[in-house]
N, C-alpha and C. Protein backbone atom coordinates (compact mmCIF):
# COMPACT_ATOMS: atom_id res chain seq x y z
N UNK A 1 -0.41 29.34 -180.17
CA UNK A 1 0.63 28.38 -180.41
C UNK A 1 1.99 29.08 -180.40
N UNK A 2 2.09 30.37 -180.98
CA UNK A 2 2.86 31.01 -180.88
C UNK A 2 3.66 31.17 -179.61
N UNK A 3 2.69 31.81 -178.87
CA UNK A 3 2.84 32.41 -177.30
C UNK A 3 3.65 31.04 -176.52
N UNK A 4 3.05 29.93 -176.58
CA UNK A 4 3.21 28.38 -176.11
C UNK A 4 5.04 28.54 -176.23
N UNK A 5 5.05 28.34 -177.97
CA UNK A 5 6.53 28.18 -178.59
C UNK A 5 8.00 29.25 -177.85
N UNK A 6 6.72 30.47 -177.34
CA UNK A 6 8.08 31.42 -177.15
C UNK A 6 8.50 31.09 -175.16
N UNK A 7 7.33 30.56 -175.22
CA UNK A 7 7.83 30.30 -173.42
C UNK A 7 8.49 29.15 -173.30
N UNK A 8 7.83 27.99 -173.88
CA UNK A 8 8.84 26.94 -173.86
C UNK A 8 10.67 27.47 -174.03
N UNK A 9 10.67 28.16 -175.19
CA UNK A 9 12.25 28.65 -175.53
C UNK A 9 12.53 29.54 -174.10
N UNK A 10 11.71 30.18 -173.85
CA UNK A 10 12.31 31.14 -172.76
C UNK A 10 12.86 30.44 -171.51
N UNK A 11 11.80 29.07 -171.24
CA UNK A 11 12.38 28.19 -169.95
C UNK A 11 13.31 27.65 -170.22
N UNK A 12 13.28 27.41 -171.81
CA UNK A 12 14.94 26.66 -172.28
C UNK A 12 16.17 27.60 -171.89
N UNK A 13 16.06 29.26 -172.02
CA UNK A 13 16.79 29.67 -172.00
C UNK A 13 17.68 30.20 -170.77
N UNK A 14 16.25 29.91 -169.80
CA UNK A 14 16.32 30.33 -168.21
C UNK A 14 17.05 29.31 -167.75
N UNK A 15 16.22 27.29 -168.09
CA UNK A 15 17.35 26.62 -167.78
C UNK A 15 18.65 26.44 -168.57
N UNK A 16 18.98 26.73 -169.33
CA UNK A 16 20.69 26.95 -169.46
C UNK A 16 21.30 28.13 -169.01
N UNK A 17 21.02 29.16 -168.61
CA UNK A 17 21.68 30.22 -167.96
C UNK A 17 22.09 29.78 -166.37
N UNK A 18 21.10 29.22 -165.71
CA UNK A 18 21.21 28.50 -164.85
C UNK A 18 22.02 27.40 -164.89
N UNK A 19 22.07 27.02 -165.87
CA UNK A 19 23.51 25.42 -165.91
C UNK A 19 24.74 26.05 -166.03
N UNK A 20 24.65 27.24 -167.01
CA UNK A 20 26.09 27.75 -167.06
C UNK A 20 26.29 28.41 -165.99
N UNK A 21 25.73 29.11 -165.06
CA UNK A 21 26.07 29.95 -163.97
C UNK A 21 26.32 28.30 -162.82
N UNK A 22 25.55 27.10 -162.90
CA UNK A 22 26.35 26.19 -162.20
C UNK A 22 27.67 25.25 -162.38
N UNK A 23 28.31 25.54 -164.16
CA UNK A 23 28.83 24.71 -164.29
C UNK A 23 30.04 25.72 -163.79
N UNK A 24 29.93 26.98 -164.25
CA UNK A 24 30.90 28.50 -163.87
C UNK A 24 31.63 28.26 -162.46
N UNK A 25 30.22 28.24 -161.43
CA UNK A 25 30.14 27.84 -159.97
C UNK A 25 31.26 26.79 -159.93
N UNK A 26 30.58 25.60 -160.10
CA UNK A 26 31.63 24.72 -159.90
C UNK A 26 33.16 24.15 -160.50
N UNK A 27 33.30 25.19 -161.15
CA UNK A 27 34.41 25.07 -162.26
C UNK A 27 35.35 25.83 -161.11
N UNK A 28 34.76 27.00 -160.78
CA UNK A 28 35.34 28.17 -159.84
C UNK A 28 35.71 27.45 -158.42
N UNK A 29 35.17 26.45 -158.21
CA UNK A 29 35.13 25.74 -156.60
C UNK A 29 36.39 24.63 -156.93
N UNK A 30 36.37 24.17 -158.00
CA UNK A 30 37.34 23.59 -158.35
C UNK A 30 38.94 23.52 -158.09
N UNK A 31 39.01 25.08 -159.16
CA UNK A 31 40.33 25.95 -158.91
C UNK A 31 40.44 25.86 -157.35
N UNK A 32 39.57 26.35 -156.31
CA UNK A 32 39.98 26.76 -155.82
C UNK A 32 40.41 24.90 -154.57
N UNK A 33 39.78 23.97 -154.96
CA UNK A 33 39.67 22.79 -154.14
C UNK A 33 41.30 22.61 -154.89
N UNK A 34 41.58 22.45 -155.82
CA UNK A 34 42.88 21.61 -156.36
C UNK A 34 43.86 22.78 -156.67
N UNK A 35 43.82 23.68 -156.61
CA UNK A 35 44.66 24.81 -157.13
C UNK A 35 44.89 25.07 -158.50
N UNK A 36 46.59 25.03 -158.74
CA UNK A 36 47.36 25.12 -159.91
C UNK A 36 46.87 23.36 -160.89
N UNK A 37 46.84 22.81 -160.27
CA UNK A 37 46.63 21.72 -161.35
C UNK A 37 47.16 20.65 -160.55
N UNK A 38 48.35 20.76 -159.74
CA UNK A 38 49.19 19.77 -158.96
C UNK A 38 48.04 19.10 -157.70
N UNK A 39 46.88 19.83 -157.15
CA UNK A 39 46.32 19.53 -156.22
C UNK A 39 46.15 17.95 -155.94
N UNK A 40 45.39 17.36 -156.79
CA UNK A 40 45.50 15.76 -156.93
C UNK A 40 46.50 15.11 -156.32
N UNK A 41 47.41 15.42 -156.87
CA UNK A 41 49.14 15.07 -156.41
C UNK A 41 49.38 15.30 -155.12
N UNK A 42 48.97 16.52 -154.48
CA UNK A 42 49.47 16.92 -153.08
C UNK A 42 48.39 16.13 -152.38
N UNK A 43 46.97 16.12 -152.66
CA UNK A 43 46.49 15.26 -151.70
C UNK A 43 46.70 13.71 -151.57
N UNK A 44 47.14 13.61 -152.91
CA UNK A 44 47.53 11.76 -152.74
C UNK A 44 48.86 12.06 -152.12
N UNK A 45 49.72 12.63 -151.91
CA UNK A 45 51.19 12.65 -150.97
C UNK A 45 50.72 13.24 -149.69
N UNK A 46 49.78 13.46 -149.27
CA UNK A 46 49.40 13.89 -148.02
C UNK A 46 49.00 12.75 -147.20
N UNK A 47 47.95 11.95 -147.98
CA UNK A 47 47.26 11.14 -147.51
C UNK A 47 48.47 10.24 -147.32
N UNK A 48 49.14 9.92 -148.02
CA UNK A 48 50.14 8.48 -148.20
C UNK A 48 51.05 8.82 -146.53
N UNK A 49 51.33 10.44 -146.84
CA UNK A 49 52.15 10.75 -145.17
C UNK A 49 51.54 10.54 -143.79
N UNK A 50 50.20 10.79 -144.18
CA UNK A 50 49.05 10.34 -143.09
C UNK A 50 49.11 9.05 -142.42
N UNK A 51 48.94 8.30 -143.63
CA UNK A 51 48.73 6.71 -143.69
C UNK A 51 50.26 5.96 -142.75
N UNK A 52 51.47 6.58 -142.83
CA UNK A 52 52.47 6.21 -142.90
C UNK A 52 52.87 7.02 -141.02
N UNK A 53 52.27 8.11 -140.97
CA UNK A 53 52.34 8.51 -139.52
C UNK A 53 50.97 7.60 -138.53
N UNK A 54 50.25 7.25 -139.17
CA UNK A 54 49.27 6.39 -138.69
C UNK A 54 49.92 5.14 -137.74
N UNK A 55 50.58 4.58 -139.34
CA UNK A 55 50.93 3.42 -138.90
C UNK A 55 52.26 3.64 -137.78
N UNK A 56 53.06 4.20 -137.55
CA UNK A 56 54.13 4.13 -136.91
C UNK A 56 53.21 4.80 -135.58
N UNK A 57 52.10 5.35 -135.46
CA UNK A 57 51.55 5.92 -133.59
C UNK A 57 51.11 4.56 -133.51
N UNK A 58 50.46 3.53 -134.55
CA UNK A 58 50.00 2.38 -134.14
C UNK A 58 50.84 1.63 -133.23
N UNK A 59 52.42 1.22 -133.84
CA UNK A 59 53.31 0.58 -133.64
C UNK A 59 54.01 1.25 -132.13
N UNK A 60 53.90 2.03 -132.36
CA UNK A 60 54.34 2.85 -130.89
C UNK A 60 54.00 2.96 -129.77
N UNK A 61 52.28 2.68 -129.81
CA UNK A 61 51.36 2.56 -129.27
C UNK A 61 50.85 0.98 -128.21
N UNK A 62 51.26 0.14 -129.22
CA UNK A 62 51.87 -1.46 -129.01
C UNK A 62 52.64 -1.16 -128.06
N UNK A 63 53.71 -0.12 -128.07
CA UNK A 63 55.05 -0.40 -127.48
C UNK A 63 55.54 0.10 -126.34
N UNK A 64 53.85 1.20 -125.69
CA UNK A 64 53.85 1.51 -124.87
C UNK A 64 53.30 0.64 -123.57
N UNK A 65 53.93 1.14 -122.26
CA UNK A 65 53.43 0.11 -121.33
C UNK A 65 51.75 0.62 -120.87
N UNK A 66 51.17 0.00 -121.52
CA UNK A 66 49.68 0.65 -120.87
C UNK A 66 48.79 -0.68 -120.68
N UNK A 67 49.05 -1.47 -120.37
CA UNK A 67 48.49 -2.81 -119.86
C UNK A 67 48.55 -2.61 -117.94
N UNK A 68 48.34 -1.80 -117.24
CA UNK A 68 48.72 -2.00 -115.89
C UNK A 68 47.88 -2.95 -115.16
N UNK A 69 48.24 -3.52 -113.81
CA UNK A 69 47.10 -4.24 -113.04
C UNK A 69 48.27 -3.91 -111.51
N UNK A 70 47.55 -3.59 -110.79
CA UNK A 70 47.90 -3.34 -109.52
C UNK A 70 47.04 -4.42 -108.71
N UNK A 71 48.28 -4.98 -107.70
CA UNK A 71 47.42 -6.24 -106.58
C UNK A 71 48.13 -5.66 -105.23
N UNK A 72 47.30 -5.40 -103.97
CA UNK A 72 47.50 -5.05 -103.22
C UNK A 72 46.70 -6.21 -101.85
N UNK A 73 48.25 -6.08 -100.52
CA UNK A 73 48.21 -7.26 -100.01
C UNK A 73 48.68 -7.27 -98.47
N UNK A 74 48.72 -7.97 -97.83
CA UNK A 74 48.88 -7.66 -96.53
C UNK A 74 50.51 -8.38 -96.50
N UNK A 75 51.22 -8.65 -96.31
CA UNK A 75 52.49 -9.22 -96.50
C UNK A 75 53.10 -9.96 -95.43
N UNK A 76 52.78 -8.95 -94.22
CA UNK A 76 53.04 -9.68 -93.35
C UNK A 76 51.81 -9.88 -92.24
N UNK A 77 51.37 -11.32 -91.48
CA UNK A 77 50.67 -11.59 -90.55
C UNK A 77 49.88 -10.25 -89.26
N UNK A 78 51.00 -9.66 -89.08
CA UNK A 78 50.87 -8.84 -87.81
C UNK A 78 50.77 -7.10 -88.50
N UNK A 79 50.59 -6.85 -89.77
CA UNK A 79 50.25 -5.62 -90.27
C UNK A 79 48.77 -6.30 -90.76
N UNK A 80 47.71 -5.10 -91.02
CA UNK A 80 46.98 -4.76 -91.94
C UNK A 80 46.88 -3.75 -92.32
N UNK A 81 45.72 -3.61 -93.36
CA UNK A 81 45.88 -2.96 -94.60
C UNK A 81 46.34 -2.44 -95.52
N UNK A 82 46.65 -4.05 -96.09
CA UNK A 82 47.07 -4.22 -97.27
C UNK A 82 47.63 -2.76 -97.78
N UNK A 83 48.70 -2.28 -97.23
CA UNK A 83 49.91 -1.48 -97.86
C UNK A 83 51.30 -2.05 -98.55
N UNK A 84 51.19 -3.31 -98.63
CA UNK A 84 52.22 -3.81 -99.78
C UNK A 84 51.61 -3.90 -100.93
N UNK A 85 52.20 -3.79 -102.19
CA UNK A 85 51.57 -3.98 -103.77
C UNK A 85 52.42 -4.37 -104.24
N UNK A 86 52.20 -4.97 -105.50
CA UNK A 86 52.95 -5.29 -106.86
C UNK A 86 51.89 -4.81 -107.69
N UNK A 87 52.74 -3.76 -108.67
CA UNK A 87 52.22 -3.26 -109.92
C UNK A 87 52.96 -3.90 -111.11
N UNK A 88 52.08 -4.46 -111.99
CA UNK A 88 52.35 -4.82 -113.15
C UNK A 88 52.36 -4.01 -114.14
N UNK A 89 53.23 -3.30 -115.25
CA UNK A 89 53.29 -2.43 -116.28
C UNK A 89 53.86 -3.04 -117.95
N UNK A 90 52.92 -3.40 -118.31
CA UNK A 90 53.09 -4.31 -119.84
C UNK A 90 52.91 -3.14 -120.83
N UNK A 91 53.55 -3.77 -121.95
CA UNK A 91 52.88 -3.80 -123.33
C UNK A 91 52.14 -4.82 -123.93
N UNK A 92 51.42 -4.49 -125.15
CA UNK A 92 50.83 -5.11 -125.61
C UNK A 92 51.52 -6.94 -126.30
N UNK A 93 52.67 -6.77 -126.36
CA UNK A 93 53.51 -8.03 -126.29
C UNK A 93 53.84 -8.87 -125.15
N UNK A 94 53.23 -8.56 -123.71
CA UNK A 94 53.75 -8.75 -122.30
C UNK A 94 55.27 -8.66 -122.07
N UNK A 95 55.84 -7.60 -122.44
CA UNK A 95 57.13 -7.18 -122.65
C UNK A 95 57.45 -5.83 -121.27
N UNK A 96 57.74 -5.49 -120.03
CA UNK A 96 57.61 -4.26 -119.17
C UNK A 96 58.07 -4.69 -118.12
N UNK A 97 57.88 -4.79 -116.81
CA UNK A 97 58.16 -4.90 -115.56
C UNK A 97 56.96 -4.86 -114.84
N UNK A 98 57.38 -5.67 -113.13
CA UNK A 98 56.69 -5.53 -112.34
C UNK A 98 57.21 -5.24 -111.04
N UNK A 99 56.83 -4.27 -110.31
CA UNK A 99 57.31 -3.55 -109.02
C UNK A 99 56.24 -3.94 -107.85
N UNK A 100 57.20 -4.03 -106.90
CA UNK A 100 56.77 -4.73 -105.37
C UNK A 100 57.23 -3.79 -104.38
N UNK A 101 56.26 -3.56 -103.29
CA UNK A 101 57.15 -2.66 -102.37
C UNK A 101 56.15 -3.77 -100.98
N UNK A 102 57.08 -3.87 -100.11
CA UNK A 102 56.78 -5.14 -99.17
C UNK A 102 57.14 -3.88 -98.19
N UNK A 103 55.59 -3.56 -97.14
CA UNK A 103 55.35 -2.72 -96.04
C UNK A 103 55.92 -3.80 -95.17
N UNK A 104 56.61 -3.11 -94.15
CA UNK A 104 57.01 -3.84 -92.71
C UNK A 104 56.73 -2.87 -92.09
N UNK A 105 56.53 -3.48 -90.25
CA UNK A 105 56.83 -2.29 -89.12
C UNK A 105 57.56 -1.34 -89.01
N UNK A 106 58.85 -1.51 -89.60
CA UNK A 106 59.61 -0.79 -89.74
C UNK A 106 60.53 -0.32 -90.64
N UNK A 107 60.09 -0.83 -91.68
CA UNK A 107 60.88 -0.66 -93.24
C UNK A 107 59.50 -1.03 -94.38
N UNK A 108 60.42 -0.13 -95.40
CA UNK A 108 59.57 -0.39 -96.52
C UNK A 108 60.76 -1.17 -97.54
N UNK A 109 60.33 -2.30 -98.36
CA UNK A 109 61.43 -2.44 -99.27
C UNK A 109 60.61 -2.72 -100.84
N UNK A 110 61.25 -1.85 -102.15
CA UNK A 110 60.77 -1.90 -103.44
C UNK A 110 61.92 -2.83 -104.25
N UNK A 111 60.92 -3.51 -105.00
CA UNK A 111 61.72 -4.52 -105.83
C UNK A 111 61.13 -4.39 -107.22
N UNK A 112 61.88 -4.62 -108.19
CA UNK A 112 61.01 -4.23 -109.35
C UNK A 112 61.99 -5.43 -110.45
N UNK A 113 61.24 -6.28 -111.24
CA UNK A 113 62.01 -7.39 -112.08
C UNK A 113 61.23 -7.03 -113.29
N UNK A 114 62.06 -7.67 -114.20
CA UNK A 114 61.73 -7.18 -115.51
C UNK A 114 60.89 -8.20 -115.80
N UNK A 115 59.98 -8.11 -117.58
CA UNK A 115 59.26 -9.17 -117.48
C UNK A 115 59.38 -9.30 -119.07
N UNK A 116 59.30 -10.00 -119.90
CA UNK A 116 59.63 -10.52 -121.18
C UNK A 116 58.30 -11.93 -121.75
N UNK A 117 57.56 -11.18 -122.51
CA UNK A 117 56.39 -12.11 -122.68
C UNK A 117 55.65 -12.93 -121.85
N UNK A 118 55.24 -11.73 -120.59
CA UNK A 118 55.02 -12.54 -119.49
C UNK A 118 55.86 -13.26 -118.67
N UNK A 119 57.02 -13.69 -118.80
CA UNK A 119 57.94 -14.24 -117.94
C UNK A 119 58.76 -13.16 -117.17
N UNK A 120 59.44 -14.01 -116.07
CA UNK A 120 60.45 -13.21 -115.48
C UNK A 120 61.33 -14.15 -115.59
N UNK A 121 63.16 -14.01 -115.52
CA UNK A 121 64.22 -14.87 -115.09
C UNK A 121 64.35 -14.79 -113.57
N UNK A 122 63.77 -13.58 -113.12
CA UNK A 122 63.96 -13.72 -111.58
C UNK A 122 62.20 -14.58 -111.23
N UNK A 123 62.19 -15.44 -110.16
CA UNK A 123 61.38 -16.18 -109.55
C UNK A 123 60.27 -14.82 -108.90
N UNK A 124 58.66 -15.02 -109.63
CA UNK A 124 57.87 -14.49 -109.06
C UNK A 124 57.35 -14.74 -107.97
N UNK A 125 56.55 -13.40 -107.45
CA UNK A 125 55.51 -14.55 -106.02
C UNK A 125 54.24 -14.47 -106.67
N UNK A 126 53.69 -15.14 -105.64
CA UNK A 126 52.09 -15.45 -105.94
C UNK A 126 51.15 -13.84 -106.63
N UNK A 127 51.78 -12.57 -105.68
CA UNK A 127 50.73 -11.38 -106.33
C UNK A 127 51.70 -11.10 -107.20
N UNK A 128 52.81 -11.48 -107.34
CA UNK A 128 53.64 -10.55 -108.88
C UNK A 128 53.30 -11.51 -109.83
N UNK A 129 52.83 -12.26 -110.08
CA UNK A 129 52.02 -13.92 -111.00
C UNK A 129 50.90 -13.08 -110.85
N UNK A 130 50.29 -12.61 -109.96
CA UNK A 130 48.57 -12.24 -109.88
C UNK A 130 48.41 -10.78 -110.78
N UNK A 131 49.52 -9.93 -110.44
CA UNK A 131 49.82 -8.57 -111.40
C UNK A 131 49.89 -8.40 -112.82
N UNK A 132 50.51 -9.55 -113.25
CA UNK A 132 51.39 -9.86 -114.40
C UNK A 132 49.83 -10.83 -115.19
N UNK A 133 49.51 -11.47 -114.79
CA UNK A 133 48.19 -12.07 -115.49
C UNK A 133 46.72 -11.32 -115.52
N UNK A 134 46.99 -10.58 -114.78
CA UNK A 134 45.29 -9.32 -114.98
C UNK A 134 46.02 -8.05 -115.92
N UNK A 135 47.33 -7.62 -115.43
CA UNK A 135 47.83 -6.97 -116.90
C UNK A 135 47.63 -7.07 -118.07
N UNK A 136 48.34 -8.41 -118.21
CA UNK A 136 48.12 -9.24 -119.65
C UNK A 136 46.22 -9.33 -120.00
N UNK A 137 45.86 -9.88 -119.20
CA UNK A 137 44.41 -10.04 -119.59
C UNK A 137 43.91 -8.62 -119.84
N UNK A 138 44.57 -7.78 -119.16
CA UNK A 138 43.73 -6.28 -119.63
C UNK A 138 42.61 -6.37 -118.43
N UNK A 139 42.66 -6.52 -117.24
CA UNK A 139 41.75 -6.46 -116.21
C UNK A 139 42.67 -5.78 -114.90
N UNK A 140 41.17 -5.05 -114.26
CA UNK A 140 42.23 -4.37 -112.73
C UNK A 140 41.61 -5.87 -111.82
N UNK A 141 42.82 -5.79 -110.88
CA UNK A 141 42.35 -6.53 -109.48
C UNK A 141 41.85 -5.65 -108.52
N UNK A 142 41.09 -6.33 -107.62
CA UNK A 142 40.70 -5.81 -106.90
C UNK A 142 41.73 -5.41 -105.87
């Protein structure tokens, strides 16, 4: 009974040497995760700067023109292959431009009108309407 009593104490004593060498451990991991004491503090002002550069690549991101749709076309009767285009270049607001370059026999001519929620003030054609609506939709034409 004796013998029983002194091992039980001994595993008692094995497991608390072991708790204190883990609480030591993690006391030590501590210091070193938060530092001086301020750590808490710096990671909540880190995160908040995070959160706050987040949101402004979001907004920026909106504000870039990355909606494109390119329509390519024969323009005139007596050319082929379709070497005239209108490229459409949006943002996510349909806010960008759309550029036209009309192949001839003997000239090339580029036109480029602005575009404002999908609209233009200058009069579209049929593929700068066809550019400007697969943009917006977020689709290429063929």
């Amino acid at each position: 009974m004796l013998i029983a009593a002194l091992a039980v104490a001994a595993v008692a004593c094995l497991v608390a040497v072991v708790s204190v060498w883990r609480v030591v451990t993690l006391e030590r991991r501590f210091r070193v995760l938060w530092g001086d004491g301020d750590g808490p503090k710096e990671v909540a002002r880190e995160l908040a700067s995070a959160r706050s550069e987040l949101r402004s690549a979001t907004d920026d991101a909106g504000d870039s023109l990355k909606r494109v749709a390119l329509v390519r076309y024969d323009a005139f009767g007596d050319i082929a292959g379709r070497l005239s285009f209108s490229a459409a270049l949006l943002d996510d607001d349909g806010d960008g431009l759309v550029i036209s370059s009309i192949h001839a026999r003997s000239e090339s001519r580029t036109y480029a009108k602005s575009i404002e929620n999908g609209r233009s003030s200058i009069e579209l054609t049929p593929e700068e309407k066809q550019a400007v609506a697969a943009a917006r939709a977020g689709k290429e034409t063929p």
